[in-house]
N, C-alpha and C. Protein backbone atom coordinates (compact mmCIF):
# COMPACT_ATOMS: atom_id res chain seq x y z
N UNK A 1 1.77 -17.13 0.35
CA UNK A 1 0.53 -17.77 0.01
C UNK A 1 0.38 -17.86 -1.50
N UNK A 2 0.88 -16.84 -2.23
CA UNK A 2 0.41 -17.01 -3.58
C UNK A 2 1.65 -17.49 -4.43
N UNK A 3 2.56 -18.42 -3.66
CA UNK A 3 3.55 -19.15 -3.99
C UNK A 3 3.11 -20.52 -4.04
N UNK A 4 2.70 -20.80 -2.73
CA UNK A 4 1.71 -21.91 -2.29
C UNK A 4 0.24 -21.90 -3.19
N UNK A 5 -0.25 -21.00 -3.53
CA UNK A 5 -1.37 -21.54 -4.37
C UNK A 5 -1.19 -21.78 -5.98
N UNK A 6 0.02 -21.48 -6.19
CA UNK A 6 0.33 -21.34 -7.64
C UNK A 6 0.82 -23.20 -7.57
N UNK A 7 1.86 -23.34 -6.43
CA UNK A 7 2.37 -24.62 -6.24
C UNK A 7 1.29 -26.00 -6.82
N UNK A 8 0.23 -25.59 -6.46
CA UNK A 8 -0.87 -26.47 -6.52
C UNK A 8 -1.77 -26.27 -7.27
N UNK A 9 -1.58 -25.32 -8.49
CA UNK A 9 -2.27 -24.98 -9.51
C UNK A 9 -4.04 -24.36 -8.97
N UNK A 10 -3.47 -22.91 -8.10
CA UNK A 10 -4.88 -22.73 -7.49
C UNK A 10 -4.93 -21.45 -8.31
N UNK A 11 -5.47 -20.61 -9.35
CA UNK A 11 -5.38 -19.38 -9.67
C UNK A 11 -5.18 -18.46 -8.78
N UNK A 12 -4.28 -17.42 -8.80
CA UNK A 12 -4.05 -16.52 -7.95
C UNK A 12 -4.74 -15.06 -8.81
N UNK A 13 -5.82 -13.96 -8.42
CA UNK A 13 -5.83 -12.72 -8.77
C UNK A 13 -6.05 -11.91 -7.65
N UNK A 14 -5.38 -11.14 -7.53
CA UNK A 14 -5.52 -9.91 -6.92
C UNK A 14 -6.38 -8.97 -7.09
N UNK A 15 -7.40 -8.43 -6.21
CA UNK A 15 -8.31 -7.54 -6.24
C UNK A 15 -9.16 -7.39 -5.27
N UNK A 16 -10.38 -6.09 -5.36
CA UNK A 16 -10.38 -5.58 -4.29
C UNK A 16 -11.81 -6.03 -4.34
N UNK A 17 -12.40 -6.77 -3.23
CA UNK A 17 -14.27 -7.01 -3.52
C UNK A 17 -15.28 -6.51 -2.29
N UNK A 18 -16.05 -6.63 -3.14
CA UNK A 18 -17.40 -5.81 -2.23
C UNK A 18 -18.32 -6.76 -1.63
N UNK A 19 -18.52 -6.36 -0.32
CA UNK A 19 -18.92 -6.90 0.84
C UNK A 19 -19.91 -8.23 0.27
N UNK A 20 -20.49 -7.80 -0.73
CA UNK A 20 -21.58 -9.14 -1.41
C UNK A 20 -21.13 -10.29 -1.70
N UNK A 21 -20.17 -9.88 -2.27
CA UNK A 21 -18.88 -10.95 -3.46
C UNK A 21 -18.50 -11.93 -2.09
N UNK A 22 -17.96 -10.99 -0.98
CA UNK A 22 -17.12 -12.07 -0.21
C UNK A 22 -18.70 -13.24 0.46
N UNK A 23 -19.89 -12.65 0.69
CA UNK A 23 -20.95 -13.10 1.24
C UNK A 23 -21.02 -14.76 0.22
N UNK A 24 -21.11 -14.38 -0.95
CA UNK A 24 -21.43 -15.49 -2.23
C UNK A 24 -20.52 -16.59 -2.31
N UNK A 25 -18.75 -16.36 -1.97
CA UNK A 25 -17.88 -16.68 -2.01
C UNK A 25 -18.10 -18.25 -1.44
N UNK A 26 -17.21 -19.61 -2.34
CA UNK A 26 -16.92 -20.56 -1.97
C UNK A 26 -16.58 -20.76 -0.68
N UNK A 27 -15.32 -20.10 -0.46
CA UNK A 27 -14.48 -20.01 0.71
C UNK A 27 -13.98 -18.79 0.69
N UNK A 28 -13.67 -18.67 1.72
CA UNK A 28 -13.05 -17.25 2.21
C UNK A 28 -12.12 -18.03 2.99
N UNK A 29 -10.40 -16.99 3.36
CA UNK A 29 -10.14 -17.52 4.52
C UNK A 29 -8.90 -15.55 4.69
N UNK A 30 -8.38 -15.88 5.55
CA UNK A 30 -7.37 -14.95 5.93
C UNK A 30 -5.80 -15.69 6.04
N UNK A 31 -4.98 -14.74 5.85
CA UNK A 31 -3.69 -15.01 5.81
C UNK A 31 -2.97 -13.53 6.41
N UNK A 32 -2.05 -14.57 7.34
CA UNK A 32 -0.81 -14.02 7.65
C UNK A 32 0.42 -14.57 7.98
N UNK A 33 1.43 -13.97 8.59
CA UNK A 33 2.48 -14.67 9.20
C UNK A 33 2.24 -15.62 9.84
N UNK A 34 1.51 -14.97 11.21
CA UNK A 34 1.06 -16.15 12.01
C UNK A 34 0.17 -17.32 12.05
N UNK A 35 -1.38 -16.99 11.63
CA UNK A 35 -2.33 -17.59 11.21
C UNK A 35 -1.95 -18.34 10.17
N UNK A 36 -1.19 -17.85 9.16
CA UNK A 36 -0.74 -18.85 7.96
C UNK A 36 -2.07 -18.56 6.90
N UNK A 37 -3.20 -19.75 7.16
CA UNK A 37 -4.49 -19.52 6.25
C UNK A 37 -5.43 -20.18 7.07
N UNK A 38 -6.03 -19.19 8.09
CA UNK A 38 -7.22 -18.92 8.71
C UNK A 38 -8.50 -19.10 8.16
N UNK A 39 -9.19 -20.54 7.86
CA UNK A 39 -10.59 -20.69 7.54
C UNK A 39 -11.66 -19.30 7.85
N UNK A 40 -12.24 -18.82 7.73
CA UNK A 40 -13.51 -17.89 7.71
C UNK A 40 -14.73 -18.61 7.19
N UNK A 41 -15.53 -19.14 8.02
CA UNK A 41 -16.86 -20.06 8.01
C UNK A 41 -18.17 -19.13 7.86
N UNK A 42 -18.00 -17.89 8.55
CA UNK A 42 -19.28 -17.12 8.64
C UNK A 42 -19.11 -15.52 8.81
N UNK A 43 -19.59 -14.98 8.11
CA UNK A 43 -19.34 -13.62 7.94
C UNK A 43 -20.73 -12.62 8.26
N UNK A 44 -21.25 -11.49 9.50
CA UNK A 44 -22.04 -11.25 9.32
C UNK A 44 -23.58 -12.04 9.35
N UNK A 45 -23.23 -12.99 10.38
CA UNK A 45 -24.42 -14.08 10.28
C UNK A 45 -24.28 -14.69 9.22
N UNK A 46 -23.61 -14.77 8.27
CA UNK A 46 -23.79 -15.51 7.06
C UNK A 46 -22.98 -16.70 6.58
N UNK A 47 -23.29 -17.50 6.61
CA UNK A 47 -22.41 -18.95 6.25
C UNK A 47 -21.12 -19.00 5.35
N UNK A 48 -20.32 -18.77 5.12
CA UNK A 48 -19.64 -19.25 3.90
C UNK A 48 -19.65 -20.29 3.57
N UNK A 49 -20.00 -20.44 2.17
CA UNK A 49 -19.87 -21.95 2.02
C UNK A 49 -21.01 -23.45 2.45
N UNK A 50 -20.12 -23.60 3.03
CA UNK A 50 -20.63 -24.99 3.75
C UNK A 50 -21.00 -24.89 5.18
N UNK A 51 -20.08 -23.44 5.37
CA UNK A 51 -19.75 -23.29 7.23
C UNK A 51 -18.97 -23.78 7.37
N UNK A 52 -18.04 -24.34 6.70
CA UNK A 52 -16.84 -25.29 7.28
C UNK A 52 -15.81 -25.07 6.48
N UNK A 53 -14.13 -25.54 7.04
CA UNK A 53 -13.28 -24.60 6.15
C UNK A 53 -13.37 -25.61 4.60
N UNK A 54 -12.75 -24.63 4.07
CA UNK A 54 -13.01 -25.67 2.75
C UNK A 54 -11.70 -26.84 1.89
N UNK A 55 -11.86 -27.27 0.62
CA UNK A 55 -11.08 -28.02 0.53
C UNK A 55 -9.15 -26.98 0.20
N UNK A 56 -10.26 -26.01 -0.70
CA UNK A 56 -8.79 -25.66 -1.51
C UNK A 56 -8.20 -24.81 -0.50
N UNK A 57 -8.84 -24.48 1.00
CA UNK A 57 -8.09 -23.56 2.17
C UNK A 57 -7.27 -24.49 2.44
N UNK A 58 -8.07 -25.80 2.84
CA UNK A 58 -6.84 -26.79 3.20
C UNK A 58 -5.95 -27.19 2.56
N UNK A 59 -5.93 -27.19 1.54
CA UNK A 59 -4.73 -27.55 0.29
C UNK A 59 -3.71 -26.50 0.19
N UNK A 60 -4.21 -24.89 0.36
CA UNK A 60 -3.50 -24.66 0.45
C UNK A 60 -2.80 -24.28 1.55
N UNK A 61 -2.79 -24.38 2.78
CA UNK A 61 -2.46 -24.70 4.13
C UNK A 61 -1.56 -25.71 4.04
N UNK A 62 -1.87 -26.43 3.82
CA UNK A 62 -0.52 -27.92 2.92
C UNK A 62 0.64 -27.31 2.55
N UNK A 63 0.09 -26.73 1.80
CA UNK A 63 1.41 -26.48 0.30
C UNK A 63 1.88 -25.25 1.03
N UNK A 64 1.56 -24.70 2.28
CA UNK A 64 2.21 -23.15 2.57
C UNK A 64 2.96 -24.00 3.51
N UNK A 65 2.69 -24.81 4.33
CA UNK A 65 3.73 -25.41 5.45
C UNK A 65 4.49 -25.92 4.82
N UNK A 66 4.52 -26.97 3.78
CA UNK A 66 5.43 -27.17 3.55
C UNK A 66 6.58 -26.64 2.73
N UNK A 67 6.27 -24.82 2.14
CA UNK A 67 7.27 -24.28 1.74
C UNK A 67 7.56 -24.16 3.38
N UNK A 68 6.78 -23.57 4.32
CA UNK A 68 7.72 -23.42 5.28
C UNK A 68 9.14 -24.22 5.64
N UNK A 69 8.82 -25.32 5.67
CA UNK A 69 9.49 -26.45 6.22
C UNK A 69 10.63 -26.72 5.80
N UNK A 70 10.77 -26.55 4.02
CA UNK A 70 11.67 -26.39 3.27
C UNK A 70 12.68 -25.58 3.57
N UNK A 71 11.98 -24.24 3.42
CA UNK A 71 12.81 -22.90 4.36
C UNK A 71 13.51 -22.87 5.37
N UNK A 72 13.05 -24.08 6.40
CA UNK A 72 13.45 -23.94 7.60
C UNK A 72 14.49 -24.99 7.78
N UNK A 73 14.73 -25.80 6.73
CA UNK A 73 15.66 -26.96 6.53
C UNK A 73 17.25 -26.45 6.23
């Protein structure tokens, strides 16, 4: 993921945040193997965002498949 967000000029920092921070947050999403990059719309009754996934989750969801794809070529 933070190959894929660099790909697309998304800042990458690492760190650890408190339950508020993620509440305030543009977007949120999750990542893994499988999920890849899992939108997170609502946290705690609470909206993220828009409620809806956002642009730069989807962008970078883009740019992570298609390192996949590469990889897999």
């Amino acid at each position: 993921m933070i190959e894929a967000a660099r790909k697309i000029g998304v800042p990458v920092n690492e760190t650890h945040l408190k339950t508020f921070e993620v509440h305030e947050a543009d977007e949120v999403f999750l990542t893994s193997t499988t999920m890849e990059a899992m939108p997170v719309i609502q946290i705690d009754q609470r909206k993220i965002g828009a409620g809806l996934p956002g642009k730069i989750t989807q962008a970078l969801h883009r740019s992570l498949r298609e390192i996949i794809r590469k990889e897999l070529d």
